[in-house]
PDB file of N, CA and C in Angstrom:
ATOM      1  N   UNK A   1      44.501  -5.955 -11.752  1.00  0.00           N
ATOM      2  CA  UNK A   1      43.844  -6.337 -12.988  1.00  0.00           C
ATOM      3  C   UNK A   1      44.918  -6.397 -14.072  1.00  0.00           C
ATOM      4  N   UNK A   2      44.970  -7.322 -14.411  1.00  0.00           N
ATOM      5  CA  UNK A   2      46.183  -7.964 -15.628  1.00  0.00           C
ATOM      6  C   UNK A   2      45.650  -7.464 -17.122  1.00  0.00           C
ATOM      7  N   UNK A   3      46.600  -7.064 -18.124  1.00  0.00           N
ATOM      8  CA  UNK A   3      46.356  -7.013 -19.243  1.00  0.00           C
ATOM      9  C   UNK A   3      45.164  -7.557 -20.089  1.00  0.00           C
ATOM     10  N   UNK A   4      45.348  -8.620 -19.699  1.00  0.00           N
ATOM     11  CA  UNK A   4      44.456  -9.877 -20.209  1.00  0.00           C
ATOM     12  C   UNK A   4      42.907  -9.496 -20.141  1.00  0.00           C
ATOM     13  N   UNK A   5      42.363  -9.597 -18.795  1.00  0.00           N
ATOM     14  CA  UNK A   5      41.496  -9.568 -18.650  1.00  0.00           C
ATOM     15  C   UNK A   5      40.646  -7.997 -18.843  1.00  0.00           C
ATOM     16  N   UNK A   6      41.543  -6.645 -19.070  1.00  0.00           N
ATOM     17  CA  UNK A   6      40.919  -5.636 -19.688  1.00  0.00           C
ATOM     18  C   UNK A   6      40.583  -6.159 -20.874  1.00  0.00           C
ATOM     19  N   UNK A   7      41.088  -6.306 -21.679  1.00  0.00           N
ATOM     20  CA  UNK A   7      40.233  -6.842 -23.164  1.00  0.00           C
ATOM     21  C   UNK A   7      39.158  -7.676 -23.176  1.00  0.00           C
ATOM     22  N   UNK A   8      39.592  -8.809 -22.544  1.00  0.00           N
ATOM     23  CA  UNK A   8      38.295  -9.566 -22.030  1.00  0.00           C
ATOM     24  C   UNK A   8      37.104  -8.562 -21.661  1.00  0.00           C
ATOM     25  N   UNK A   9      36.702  -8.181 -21.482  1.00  0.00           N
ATOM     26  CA  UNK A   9      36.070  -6.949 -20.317  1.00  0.00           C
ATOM     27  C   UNK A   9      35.609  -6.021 -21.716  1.00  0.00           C
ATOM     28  N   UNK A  10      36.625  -5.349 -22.666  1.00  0.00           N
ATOM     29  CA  UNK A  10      36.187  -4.746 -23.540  1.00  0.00           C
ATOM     30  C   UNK A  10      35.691  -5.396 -24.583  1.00  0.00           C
ATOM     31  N   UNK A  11      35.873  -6.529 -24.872  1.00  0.00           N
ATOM     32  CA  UNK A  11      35.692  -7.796 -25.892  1.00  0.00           C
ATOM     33  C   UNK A  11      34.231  -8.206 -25.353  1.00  0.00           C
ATOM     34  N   UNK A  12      33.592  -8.752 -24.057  1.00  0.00           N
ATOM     35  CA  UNK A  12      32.470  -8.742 -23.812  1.00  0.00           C
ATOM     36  C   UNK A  12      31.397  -7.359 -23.999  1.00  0.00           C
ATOM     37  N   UNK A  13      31.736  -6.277 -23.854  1.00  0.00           N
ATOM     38  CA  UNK A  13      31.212  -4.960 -23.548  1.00  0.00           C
ATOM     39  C   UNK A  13      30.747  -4.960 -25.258  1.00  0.00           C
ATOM     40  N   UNK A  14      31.471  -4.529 -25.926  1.00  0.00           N
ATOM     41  CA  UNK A  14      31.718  -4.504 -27.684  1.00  0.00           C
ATOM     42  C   UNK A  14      30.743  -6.042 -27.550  1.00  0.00           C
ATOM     43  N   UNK A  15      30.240  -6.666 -27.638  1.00  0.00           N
ATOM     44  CA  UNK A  15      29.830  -8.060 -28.502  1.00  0.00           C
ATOM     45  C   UNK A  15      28.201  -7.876 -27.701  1.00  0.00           C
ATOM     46  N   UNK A  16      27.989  -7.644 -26.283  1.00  0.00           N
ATOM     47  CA  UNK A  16      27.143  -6.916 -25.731  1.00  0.00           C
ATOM     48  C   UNK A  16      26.138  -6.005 -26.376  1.00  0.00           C
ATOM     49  N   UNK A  17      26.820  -4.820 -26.658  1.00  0.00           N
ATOM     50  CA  UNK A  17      26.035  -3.877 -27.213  1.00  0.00           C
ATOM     51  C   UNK A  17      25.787  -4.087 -28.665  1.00  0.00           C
ATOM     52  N   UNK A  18      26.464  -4.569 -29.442  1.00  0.00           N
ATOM     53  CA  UNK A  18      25.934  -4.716 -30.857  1.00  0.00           C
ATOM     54  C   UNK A  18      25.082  -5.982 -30.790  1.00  0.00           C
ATOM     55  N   UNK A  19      24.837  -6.881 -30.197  1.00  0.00           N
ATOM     56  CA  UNK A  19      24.087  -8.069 -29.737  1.00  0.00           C
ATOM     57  C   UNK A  19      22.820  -7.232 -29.560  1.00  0.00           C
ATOM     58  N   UNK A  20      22.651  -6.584 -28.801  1.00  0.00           N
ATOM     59  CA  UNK A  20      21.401  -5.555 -28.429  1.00  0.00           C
ATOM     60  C   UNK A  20      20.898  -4.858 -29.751  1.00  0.00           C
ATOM     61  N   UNK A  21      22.034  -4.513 -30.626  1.00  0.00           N
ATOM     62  CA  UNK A  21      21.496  -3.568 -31.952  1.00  0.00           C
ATOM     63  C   UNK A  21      20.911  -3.997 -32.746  1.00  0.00           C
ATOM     64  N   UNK A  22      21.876  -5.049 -32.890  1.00  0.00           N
ATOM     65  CA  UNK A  22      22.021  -6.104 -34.574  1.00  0.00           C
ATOM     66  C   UNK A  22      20.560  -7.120 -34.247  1.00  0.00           C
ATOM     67  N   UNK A  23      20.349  -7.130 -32.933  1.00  0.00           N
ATOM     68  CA  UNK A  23      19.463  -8.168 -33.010  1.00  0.00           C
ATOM     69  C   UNK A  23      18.301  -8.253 -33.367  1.00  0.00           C
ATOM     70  N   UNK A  24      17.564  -7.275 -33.297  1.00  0.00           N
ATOM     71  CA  UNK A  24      16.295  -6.917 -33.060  1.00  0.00           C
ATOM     72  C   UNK A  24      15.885  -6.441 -35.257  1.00  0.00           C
ATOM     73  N   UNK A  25      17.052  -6.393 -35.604  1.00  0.00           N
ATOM     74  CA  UNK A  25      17.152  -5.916 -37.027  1.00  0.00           C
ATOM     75  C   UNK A  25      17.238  -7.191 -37.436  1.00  0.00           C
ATOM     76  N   UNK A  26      17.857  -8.336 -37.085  1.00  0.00           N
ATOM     77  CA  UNK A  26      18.162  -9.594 -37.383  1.00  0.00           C
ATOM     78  C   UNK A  26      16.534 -10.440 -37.622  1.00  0.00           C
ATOM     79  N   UNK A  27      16.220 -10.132 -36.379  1.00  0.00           N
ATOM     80  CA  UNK A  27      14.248 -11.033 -36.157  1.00  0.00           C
ATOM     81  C   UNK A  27      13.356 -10.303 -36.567  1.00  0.00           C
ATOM     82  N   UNK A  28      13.636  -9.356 -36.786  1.00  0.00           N
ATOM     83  CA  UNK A  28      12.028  -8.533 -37.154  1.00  0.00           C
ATOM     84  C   UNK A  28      12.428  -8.077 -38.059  1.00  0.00           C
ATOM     85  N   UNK A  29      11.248  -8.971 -39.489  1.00  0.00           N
ATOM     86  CA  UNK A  29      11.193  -9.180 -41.143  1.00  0.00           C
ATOM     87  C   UNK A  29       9.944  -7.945 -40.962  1.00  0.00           C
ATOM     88  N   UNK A  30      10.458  -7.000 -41.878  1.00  0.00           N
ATOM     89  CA  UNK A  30       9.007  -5.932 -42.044  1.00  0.00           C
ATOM     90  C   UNK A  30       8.322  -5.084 -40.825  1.00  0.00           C
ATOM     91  N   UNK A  31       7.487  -4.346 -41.732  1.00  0.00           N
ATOM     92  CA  UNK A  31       7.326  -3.279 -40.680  1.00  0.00           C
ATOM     93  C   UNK A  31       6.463  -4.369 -39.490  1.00  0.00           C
ATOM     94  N   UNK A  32       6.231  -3.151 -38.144  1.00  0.00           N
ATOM     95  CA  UNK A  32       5.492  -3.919 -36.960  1.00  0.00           C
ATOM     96  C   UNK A  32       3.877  -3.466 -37.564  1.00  0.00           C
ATOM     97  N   UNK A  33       3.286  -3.816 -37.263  1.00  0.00           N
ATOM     98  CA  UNK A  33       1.737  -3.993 -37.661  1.00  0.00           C
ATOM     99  C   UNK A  33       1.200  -3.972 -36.201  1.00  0.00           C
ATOM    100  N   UNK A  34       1.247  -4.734 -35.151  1.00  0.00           N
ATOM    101  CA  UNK A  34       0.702  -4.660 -33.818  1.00  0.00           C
ATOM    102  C   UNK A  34       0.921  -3.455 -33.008  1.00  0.00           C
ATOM    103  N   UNK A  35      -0.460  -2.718 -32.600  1.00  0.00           N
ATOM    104  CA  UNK A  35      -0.662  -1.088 -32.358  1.00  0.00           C
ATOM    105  C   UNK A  35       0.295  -1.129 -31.012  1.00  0.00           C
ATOM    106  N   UNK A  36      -0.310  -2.271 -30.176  1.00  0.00           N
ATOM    107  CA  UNK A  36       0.685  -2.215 -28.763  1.00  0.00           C
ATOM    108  C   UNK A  36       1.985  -2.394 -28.721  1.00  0.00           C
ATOM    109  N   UNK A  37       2.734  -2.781 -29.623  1.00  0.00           N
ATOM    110  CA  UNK A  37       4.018  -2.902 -29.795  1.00  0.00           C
ATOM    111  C   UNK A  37       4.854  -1.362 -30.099  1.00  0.00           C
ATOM    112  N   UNK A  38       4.072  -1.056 -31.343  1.00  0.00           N
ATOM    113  CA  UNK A  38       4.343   0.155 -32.062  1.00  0.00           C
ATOM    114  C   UNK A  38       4.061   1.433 -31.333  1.00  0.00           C
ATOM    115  N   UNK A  39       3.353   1.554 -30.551  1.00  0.00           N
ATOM    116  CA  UNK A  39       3.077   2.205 -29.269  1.00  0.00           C
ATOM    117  C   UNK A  39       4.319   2.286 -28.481  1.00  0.00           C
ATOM    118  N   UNK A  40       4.536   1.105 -27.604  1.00  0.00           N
ATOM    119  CA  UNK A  40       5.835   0.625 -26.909  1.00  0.00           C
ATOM    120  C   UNK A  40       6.529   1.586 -27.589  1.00  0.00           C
ATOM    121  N   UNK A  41       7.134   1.061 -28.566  1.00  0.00           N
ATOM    122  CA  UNK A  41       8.259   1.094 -28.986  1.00  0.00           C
ATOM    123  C   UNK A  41       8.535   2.818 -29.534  1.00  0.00           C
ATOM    124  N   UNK A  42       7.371   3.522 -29.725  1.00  0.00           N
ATOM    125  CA  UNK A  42       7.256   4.881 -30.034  1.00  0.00           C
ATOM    126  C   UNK A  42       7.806   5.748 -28.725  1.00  0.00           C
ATOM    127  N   UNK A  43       6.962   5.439 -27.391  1.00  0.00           N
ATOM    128  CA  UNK A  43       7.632   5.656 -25.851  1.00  0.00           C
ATOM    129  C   UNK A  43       8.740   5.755 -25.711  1.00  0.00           C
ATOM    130  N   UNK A  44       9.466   4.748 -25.854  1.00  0.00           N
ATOM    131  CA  UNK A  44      10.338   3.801 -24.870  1.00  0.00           C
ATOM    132  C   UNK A  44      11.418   5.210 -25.235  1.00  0.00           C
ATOM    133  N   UNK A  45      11.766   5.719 -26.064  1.00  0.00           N
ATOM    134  CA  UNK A  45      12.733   6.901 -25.865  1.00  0.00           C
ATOM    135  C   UNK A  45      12.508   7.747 -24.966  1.00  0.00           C
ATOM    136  N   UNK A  46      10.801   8.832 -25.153  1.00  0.00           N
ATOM    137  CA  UNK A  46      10.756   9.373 -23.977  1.00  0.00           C
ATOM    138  C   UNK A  46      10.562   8.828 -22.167  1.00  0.00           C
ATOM    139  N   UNK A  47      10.427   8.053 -22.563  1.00  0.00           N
ATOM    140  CA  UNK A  47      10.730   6.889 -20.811  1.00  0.00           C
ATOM    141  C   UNK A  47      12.590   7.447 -20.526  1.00  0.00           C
ATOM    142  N   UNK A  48      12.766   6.803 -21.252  1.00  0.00           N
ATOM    143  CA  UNK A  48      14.438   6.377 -21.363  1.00  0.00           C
ATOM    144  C   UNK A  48      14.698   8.041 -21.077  1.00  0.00           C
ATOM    145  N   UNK A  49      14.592   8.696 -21.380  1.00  0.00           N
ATOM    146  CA  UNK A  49      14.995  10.268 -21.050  1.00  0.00           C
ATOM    147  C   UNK A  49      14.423  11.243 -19.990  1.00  0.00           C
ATOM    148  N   UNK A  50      13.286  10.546 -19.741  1.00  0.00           N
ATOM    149  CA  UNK A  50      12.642  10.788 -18.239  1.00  0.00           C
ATOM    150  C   UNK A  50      13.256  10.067 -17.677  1.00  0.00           C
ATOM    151  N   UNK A  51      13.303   8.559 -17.327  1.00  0.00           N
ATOM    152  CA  UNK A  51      14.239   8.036 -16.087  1.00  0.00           C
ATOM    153  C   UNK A  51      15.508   8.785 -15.629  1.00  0.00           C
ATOM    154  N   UNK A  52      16.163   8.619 -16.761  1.00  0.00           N
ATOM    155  CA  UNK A  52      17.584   9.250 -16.825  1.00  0.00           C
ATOM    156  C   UNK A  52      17.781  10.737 -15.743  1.00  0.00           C
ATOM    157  N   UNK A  53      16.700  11.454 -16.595  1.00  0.00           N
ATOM    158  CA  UNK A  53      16.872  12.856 -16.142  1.00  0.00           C
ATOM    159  C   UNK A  53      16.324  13.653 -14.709  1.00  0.00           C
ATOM    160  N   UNK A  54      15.185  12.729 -14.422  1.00  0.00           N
ATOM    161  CA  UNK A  54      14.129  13.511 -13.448  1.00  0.00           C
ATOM    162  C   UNK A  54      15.342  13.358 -11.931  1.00  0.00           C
ATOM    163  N   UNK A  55      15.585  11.912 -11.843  1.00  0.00           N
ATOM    164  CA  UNK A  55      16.624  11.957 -11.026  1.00  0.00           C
ATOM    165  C   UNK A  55      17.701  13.298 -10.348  1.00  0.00           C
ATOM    166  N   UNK A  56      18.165  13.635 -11.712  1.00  0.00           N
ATOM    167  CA  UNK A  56      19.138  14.275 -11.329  1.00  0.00           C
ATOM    168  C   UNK A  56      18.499  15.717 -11.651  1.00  0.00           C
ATOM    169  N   UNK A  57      17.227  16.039 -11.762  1.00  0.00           N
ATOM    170  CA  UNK A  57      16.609  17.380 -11.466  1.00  0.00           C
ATOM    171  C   UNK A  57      16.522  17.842 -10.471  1.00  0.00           C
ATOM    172  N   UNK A  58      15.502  16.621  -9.554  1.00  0.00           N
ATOM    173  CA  UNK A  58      15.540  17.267  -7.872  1.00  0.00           C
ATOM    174  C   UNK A  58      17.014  16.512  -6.942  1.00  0.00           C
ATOM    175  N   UNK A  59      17.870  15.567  -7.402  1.00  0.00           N
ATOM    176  CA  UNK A  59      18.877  15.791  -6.453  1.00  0.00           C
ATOM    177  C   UNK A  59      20.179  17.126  -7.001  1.00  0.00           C
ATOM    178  N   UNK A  60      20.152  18.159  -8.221  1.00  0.00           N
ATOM    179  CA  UNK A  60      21.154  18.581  -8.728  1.00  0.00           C
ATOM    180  C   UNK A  60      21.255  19.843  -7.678  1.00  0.00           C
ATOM    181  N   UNK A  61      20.475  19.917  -6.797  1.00  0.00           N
ATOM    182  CA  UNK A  61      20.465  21.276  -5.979  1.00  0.00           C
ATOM    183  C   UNK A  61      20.748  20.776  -4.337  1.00  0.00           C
ATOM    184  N   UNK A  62      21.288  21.497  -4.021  1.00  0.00           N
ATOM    185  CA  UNK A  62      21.212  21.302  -2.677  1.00  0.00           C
ATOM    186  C   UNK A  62      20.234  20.829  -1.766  1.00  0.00           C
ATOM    187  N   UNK A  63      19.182  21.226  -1.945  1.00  0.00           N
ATOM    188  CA  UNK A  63      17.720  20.624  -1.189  1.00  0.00           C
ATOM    189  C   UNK A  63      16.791  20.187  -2.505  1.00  0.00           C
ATOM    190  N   UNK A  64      16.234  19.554  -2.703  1.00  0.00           N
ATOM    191  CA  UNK A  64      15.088  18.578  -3.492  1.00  0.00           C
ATOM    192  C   UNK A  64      14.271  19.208  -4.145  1.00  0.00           C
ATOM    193  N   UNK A  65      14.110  21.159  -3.188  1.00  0.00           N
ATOM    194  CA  UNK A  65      12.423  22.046  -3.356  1.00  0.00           C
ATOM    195  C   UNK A  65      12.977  22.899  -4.594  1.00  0.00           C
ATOM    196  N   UNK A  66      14.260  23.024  -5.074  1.00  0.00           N
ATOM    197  CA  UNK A  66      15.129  24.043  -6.268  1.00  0.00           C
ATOM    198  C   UNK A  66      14.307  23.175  -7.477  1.00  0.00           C
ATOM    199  N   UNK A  67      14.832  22.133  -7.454  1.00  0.00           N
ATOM    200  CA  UNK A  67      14.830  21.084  -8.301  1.00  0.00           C
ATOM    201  C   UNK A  67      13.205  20.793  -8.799  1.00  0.00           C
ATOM    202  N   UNK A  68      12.342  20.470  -7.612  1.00  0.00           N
ATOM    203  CA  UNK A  68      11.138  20.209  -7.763  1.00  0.00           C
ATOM    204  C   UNK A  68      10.514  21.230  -8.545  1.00  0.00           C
ATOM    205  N   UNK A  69      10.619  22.709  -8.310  1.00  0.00           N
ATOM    206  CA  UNK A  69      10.237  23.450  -8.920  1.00  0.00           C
ATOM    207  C   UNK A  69      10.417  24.363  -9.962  1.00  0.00           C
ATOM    208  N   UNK A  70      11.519  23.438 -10.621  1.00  0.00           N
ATOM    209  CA  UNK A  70      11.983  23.768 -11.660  1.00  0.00           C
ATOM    210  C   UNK A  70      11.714  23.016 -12.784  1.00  0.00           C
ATOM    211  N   UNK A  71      11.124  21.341 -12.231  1.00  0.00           N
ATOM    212  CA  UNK A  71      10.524  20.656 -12.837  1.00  0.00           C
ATOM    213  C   UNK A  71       9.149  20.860 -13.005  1.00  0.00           C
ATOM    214  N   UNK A  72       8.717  21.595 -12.211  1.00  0.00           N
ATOM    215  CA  UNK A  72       7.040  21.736 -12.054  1.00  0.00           C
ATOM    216  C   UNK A  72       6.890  23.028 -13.411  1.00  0.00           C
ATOM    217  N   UNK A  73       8.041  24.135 -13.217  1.00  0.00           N
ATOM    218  CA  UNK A  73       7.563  25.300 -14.193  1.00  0.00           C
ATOM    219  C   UNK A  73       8.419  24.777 -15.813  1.00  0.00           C
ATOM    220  N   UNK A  74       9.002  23.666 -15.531  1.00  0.00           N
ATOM    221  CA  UNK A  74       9.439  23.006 -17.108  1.00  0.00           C
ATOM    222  C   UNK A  74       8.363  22.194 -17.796  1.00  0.00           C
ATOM    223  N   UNK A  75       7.280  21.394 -16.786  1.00  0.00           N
ATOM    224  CA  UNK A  75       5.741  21.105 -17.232  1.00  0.00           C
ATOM    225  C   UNK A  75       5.680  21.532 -17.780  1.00  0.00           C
ATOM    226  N   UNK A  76       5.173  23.077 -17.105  1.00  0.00           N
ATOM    227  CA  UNK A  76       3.900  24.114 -17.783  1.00  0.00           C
ATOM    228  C   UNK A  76       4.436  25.095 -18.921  1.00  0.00           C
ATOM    229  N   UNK A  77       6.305  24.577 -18.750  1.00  0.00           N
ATOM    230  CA  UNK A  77       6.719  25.762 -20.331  1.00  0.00           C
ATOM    231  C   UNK A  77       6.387  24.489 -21.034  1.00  0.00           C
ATOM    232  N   UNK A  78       6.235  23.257 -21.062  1.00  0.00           N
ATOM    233  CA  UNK A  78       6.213  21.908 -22.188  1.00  0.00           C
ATOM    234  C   UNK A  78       4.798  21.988 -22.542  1.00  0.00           C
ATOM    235  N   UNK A  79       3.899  22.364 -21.623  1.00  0.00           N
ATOM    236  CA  UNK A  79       2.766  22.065 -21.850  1.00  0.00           C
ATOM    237  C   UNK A  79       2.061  23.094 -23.456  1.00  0.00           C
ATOM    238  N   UNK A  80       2.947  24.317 -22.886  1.00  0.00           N
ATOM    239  CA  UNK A  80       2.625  25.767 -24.050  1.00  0.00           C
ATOM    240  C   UNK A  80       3.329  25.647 -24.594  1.00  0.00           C
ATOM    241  N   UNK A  81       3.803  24.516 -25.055  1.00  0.00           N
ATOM    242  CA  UNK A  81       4.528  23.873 -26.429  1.00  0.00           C
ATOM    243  C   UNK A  81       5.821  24.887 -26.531  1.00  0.00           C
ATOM    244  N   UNK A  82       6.287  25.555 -25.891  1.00  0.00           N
ATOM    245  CA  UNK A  82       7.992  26.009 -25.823  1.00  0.00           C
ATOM    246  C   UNK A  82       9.021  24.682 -26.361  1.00  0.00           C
ATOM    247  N   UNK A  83       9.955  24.912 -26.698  1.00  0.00           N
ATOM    248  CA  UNK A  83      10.767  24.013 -27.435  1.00  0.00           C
ATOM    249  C   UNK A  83      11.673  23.308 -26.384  1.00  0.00           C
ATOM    250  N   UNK A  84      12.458  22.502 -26.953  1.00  0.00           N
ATOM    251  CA  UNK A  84      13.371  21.751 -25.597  1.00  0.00           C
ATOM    252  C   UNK A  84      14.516  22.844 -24.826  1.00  0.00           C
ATOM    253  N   UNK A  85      14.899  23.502 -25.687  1.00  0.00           N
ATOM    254  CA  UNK A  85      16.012  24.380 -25.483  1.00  0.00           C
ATOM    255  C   UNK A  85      15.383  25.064 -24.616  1.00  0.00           C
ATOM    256  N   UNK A  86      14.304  26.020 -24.862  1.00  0.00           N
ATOM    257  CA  UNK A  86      14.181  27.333 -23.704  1.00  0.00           C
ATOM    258  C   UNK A  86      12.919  26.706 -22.437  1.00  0.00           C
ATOM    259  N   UNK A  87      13.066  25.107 -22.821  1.00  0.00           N
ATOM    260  CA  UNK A  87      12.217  24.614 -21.642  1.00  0.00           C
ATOM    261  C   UNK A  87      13.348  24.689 -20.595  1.00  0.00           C
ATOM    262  N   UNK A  88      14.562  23.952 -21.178  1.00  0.00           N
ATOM    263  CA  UNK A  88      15.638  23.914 -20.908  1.00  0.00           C
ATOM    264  C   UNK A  88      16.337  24.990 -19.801  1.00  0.00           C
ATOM    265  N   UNK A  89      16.568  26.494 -20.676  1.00  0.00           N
ATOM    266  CA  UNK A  89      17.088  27.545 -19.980  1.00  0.00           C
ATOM    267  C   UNK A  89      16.414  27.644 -19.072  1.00  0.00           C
ATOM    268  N   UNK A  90      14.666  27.808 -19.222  1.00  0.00           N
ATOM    269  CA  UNK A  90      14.074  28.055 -17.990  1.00  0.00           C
ATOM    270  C   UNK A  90      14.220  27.295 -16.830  1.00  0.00           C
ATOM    271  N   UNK A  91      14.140  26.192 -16.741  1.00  0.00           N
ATOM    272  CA  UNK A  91      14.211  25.057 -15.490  1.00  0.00           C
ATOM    273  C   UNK A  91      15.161  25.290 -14.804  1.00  0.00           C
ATOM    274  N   UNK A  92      17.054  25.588 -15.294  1.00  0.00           N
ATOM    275  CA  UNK A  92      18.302  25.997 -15.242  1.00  0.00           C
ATOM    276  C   UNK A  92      17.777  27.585 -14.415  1.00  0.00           C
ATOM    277  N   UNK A  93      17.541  28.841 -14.801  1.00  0.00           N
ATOM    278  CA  UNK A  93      16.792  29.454 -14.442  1.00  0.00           C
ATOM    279  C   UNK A  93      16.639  29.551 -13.050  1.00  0.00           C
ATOM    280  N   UNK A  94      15.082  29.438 -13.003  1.00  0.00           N
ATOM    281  CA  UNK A  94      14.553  28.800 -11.971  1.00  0.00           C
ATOM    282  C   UNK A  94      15.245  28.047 -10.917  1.00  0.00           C
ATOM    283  N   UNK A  95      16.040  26.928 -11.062  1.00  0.00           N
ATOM    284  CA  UNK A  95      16.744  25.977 -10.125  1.00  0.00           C
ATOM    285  C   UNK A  95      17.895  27.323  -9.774  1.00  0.00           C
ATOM    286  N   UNK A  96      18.341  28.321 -10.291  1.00  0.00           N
ATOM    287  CA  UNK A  96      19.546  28.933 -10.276  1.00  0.00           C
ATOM    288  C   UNK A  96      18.865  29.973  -8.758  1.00  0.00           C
ATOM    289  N   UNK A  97      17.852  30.329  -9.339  1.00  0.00           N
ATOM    290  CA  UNK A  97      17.193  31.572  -8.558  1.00  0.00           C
ATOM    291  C   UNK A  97      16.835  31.079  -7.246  1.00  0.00           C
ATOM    292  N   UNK A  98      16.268  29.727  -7.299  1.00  0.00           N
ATOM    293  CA  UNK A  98      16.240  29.355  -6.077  1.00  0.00           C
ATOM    294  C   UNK A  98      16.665  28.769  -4.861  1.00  0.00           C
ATOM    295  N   UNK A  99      18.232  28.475  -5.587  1.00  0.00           N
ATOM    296  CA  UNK A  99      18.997  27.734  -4.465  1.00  0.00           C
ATOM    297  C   UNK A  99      19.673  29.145  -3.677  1.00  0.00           C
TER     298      UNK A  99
END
């Protein structure tokens, strides 16, 4: 891989992601008014942080069952409204105790 074409490469990457930012600020004049959109768009973070994460809950342990049930007792600390942090420690915890 030649000089050249790293920049190229970072020059697409850079024009990419602000294309994604700038754009959506560019077309959409005023607030959203449509409930299903505003909905969407309220989600789409916690999606984006569930995909990301659940993954690497049940593969971060040696067998799948550490993991699974560390996700199962991070539910039920989310559910009794515990905060992210000591949902956090606990799951860590748990996955620790049981591998």
């Amino acid at each position: 891989m030649n000089q050249h074409s790293i920049f190229l490469y970072i020059l697409i990457a850079i024009l990419v992601t602000n294309l994604i930012r700038v754009l959506p600020m560019v077309l959409i004049h005023g607030p959203i008014k449509n409930r299903f959109v505003r909905s969407f768009l309220y989600y789409v973070p916690y999606v984006t942080l569930a995909v990301m994460t659940f993954p690497d809950m049940v593969l971060a342990t040696p067998t799948p069952l550490p993991g699974i049930v560390a996700l199962l007792v991070g539910i039920v600390a989310a559910w009794f409204r515990l905060g992210l942090f000591p949902v956090a420690v606990i799951c860590c915890v748990i996955a620790y105790l049981l591998i």
